[in-house]
Protein backbone atom coordinates (compact mmCIF):
# COMPACT_ATOMS: atom_id res chain seq x y z
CA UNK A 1 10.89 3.29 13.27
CA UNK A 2 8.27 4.13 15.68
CA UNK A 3 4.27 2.41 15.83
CA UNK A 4 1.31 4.16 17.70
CA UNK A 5 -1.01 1.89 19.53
CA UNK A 6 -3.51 2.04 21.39
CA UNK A 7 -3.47 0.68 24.93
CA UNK A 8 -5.80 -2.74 24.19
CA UNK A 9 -3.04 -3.11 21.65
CA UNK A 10 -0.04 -4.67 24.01
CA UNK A 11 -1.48 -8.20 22.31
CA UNK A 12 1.05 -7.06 19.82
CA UNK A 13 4.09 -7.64 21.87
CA UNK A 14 2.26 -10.29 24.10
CA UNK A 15 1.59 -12.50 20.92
CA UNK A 16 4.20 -10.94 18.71
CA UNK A 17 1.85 -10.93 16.26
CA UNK A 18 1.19 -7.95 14.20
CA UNK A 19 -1.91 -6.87 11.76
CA UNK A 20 -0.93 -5.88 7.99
CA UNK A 21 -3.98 -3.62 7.08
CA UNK A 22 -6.01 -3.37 4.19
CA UNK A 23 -5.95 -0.80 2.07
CA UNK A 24 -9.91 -0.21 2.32
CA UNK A 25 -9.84 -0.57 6.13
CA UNK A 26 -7.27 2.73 6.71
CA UNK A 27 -8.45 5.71 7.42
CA UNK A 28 -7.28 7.01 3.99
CA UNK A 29 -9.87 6.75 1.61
CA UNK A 30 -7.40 7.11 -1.88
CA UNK A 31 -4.88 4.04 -0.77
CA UNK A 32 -4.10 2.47 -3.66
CA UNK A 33 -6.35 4.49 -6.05
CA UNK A 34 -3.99 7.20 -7.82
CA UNK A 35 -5.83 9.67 -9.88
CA UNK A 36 -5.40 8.69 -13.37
CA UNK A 37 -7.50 8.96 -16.31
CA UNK A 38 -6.38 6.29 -18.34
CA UNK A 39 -4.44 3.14 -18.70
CA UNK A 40 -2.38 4.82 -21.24
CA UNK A 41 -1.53 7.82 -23.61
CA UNK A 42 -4.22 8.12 -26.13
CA UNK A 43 -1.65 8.38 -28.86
CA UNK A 44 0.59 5.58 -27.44
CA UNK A 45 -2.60 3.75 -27.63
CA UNK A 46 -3.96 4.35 -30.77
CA UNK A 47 -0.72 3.34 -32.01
CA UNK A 48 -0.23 0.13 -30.38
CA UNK A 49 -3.48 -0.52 -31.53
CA UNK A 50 -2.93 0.28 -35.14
CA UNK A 51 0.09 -1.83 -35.18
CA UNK A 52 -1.89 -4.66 -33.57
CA UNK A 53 -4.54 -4.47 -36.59
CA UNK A 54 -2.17 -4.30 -38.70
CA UNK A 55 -0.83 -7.63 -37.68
CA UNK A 56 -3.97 -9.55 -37.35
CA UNK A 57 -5.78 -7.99 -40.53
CA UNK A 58 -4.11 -9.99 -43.24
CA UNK A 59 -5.48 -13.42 -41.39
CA UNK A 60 -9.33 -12.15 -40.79
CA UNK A 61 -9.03 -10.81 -44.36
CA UNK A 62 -8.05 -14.16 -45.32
CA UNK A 63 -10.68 -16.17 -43.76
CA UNK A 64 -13.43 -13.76 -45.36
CA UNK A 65 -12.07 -13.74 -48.76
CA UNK A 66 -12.32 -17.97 -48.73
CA UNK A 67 -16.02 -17.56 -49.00
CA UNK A 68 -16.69 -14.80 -51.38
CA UNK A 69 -16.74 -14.41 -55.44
CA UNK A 70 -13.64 -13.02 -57.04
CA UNK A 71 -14.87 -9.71 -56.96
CA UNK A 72 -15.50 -8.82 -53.37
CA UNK A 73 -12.31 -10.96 -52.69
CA UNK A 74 -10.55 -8.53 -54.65
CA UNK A 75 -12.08 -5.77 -53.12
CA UNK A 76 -11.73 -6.83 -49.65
CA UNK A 77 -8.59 -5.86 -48.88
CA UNK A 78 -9.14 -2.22 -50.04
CA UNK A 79 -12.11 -1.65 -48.13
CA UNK A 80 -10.92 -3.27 -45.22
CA UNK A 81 -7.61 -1.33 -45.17
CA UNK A 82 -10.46 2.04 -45.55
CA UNK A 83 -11.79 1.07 -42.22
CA UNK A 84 -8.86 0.62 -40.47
CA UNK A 85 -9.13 3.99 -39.06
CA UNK A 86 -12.29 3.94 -37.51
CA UNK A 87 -11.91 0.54 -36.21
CA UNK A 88 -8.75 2.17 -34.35
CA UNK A 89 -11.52 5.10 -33.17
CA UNK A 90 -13.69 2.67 -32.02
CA UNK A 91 -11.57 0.85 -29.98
CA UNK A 92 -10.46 3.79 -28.32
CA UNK A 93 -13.87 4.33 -27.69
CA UNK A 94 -14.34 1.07 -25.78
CA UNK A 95 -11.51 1.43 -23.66
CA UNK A 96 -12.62 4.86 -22.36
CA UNK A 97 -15.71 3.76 -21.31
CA UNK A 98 -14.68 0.50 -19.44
CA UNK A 99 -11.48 1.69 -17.95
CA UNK A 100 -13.29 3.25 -14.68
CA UNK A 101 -15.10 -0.02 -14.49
CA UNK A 102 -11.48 -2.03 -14.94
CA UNK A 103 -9.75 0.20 -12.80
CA UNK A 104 -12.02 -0.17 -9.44
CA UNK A 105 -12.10 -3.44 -10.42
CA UNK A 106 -8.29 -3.60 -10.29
CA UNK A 107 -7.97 -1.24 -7.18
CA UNK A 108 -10.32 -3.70 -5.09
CA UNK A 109 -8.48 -6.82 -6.52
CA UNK A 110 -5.19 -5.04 -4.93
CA UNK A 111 -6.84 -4.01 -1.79
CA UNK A 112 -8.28 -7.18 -0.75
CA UNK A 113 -4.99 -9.11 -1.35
CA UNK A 114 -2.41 -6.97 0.26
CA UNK A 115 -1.77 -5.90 3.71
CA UNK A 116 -0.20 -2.58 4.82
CA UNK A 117 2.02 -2.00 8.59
CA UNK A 118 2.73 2.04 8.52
CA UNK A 119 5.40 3.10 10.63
CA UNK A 120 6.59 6.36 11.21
CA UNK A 121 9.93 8.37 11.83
CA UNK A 122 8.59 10.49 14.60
CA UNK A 123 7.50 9.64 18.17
CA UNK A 124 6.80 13.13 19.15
CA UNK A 125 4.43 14.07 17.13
CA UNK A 126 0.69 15.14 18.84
CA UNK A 127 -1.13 14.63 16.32
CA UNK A 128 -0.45 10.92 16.35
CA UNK A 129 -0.31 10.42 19.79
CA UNK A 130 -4.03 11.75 19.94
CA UNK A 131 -5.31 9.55 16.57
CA UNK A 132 -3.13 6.33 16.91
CA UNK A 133 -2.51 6.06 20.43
CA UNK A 134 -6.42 6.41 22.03
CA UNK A 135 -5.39 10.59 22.93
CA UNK A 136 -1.77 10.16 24.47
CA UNK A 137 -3.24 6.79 26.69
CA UNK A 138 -1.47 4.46 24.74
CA UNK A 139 1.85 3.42 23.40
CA UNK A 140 4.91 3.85 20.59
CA UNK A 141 6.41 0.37 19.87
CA UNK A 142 9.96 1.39 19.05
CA UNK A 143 11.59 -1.21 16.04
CA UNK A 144 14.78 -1.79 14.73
CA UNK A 145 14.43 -1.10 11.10
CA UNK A 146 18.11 -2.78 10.62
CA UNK A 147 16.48 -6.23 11.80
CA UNK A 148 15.95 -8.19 8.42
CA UNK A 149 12.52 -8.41 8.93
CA UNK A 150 12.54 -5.05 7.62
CA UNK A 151 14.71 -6.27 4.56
CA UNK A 152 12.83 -9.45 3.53
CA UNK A 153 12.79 -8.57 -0.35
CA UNK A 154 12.38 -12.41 -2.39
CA UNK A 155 13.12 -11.27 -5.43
CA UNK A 156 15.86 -7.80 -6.48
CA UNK A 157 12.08 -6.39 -8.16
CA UNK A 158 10.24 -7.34 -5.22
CA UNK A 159 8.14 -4.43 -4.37
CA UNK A 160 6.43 -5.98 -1.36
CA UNK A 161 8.52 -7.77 1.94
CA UNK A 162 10.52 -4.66 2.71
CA UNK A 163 10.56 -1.13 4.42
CA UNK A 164 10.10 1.92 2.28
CA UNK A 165 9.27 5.43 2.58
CA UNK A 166 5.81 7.33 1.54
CA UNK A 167 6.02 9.70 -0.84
CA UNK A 168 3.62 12.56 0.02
CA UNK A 169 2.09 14.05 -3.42
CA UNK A 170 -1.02 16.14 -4.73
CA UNK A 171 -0.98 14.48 -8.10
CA UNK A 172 0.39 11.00 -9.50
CA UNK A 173 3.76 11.47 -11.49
CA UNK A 174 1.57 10.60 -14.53
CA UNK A 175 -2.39 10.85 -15.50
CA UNK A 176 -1.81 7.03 -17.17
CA UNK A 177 -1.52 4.16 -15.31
CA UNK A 178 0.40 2.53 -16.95
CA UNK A 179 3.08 4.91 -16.84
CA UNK A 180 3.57 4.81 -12.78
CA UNK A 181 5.73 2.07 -11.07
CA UNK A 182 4.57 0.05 -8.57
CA UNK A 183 6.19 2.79 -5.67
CA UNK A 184 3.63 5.20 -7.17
CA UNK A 185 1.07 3.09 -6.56
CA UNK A 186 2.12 1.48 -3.49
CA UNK A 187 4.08 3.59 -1.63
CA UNK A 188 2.39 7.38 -2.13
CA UNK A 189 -0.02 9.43 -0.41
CA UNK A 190 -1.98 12.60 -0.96
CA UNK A 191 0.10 15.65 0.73
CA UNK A 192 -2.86 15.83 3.91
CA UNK A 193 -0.63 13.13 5.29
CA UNK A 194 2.85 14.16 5.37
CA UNK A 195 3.05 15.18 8.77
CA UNK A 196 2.89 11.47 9.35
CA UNK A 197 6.42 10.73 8.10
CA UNK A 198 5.26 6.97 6.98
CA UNK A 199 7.51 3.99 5.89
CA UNK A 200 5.57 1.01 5.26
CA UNK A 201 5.62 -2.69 4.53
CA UNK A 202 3.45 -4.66 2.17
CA UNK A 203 3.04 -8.15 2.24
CA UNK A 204 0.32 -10.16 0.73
CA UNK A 205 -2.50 -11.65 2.88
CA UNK A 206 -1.61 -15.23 1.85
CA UNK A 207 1.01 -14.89 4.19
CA UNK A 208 -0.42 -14.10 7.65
CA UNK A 209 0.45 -16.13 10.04
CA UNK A 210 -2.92 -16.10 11.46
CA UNK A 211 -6.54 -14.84 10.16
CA UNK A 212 -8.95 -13.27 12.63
CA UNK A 213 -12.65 -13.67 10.74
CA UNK A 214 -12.62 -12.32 7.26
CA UNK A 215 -10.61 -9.28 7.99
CA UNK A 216 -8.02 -9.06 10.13
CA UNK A 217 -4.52 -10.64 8.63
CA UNK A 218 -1.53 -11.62 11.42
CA UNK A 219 2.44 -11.93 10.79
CA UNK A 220 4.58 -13.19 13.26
CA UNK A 221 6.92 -10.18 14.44
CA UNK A 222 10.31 -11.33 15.61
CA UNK A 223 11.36 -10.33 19.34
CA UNK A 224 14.75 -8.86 18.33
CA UNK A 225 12.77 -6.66 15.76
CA UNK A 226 11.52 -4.66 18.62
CA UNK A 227 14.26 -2.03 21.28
CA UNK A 228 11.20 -0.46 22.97
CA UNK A 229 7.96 1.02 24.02
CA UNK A 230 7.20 4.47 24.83
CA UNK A 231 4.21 5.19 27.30
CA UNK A 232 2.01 8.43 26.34
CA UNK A 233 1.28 11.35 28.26
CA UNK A 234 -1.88 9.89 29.80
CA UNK A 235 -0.83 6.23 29.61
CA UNK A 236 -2.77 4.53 33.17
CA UNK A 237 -1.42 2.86 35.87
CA UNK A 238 -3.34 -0.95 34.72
CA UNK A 239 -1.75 -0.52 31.33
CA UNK A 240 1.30 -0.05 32.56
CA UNK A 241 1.44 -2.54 34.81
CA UNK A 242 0.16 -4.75 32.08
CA UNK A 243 3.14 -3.95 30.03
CA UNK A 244 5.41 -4.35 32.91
CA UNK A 245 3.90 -8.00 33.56
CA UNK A 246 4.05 -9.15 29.29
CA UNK A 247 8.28 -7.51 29.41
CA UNK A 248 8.35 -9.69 32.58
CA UNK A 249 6.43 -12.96 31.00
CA UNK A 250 8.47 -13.52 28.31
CA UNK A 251 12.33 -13.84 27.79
CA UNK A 252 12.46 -13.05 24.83
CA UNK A 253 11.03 -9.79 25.13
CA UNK A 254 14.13 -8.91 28.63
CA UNK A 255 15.67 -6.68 26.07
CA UNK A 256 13.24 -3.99 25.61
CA UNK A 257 13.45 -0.73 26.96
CA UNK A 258 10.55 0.94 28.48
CA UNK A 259 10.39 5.02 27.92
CA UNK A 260 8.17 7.97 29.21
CA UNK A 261 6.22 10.56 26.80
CA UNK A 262 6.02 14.16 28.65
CA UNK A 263 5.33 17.54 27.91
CA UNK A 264 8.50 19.37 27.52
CA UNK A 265 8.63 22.03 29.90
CA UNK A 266 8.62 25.41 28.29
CA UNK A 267 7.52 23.88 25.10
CA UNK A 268 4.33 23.01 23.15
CA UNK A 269 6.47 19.61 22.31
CA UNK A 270 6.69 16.03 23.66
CA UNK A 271 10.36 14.92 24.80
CA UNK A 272 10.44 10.56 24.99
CA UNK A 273 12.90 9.99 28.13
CA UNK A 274 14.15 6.65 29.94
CA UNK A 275 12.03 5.01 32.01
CA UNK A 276 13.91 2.17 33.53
């Protein structure tokens, strides 16, 4: 698994520290917000909702008919069985117009909790170079997605603690949110994207290791997670010799392998070679 950084970003391996991003502070706008129109199937919910009236009717009916004349008490039950229908209607009613309201609500509730790290499967790819890694003068942090800080799951349902891949989508595998799993909420993206090849981690916020102002959320990233770093195209001569001096610094980092980014001769490609 591969990470593009800019060049003021070798704090990364000279802290091993790491930022898990928000999902309102990415540059995709629709993290974490499928496109649904609904909690759930109108018909699923009108009958969940019948069957929920139907439970708690005989009790309110009872607590009414305690103060009336024999009459209405024998009445009650009648005309409150009549209504039924459009109390069912009404309800509906109320939950269409609040559930935009709920579901931003929810969304932001999500977003400001959980951090995001988005790798990628490809190195080579220009696009990202120019975006991620300041226009080719930066780097590629090369991981070992076998290290169990990729694998870090604390419970078998666990969505969050471990590596997964992005699913690339136009539309949500359902309109209803309450019919999508936690991967379709998580760990999909609008189609745009694909040529990013993602696999992310989520963890929540609570867990940084460290907390930069009232944004920025650090974990600790072992040493032995990392094999490498790839210099771009453009990378300068002070950068590198600031990477050579952090590989240098710090024993624990002796194992990593430095590589070179270049324009593939004959090609419109990038080839990553040795550079030791």
């Amino acid at each position: 698994m591969y990470k593009y950084i800019a060049s003021d970003r070798l704090d990364i391996l000279r802290n091993l520290l790491i930022r898990f991003t928000q999902p309102t502070a990415l540059n995709d706008p629709f993290e974490f917000r499928p496109l649904v129109s609904g909690f759930r199937r109108p018909d699923v919910a009108a009958k969940d909702l019948a069957e929920e009236l139907e439970r708690q009717l005989p009790a309110e009916i009872a607590k009414y008919q305690a103060v009336m004349n024999a009459t209405d008490r024998a009445l009650f039950p009648q005309l409150a069985n009549q209504l039924k229908p459009a109390m069912v209607a009404q309800a509906m009613e109320l939950i269409e117009e609040v559930f935009p309201t709920l579901k931003e609500s929810l969304f932001a509730k999500l977003g400001g909790a959980l951090g995001i790290l988005s790798l990628t499967e490809d190195p080579n790819s220009l696009l990202m170079w120019a975006h991620y890694a300041s226009n080719h003068t930066g780097f590629v942090l090369v991981f070992d997605e076998s290290h169990p800080w990729f694998s870090a799951k604390v419970a078998p349902t666990d969505e969050f603690h471990h590596l997964q891949k992005v699913s690339y989508l136009d539309q949500p595998t359902s309109p209803y949110l309450s019919e999508l799993s936690g991967r379709d909420v998580f760990y999909s993206k609008l189609k745009q994207w694909e040529y990013e090849r993602e696999w992310r981690i989520i963890r929540p916020l609570t867990e940084a290791s460290r907390q930069i102002g009232d944004e920025v959320y650090l974990f600790d990233v072992p040493a032995q997670s990392l094999r490498g770093v790839i210099l771009g195209i453009r990378t300068t001569a002070t950068a590198r010799a600031e990477l050579s001096a952090i590989l240098s610094a710090d024993s624990k980092l002796s194992h990593i392998r430095k590589f070179q980014a270049r324009i593939s001769p004959g090609t419109n490609t990038i080839e990553v070679l040795p550079d030791d």
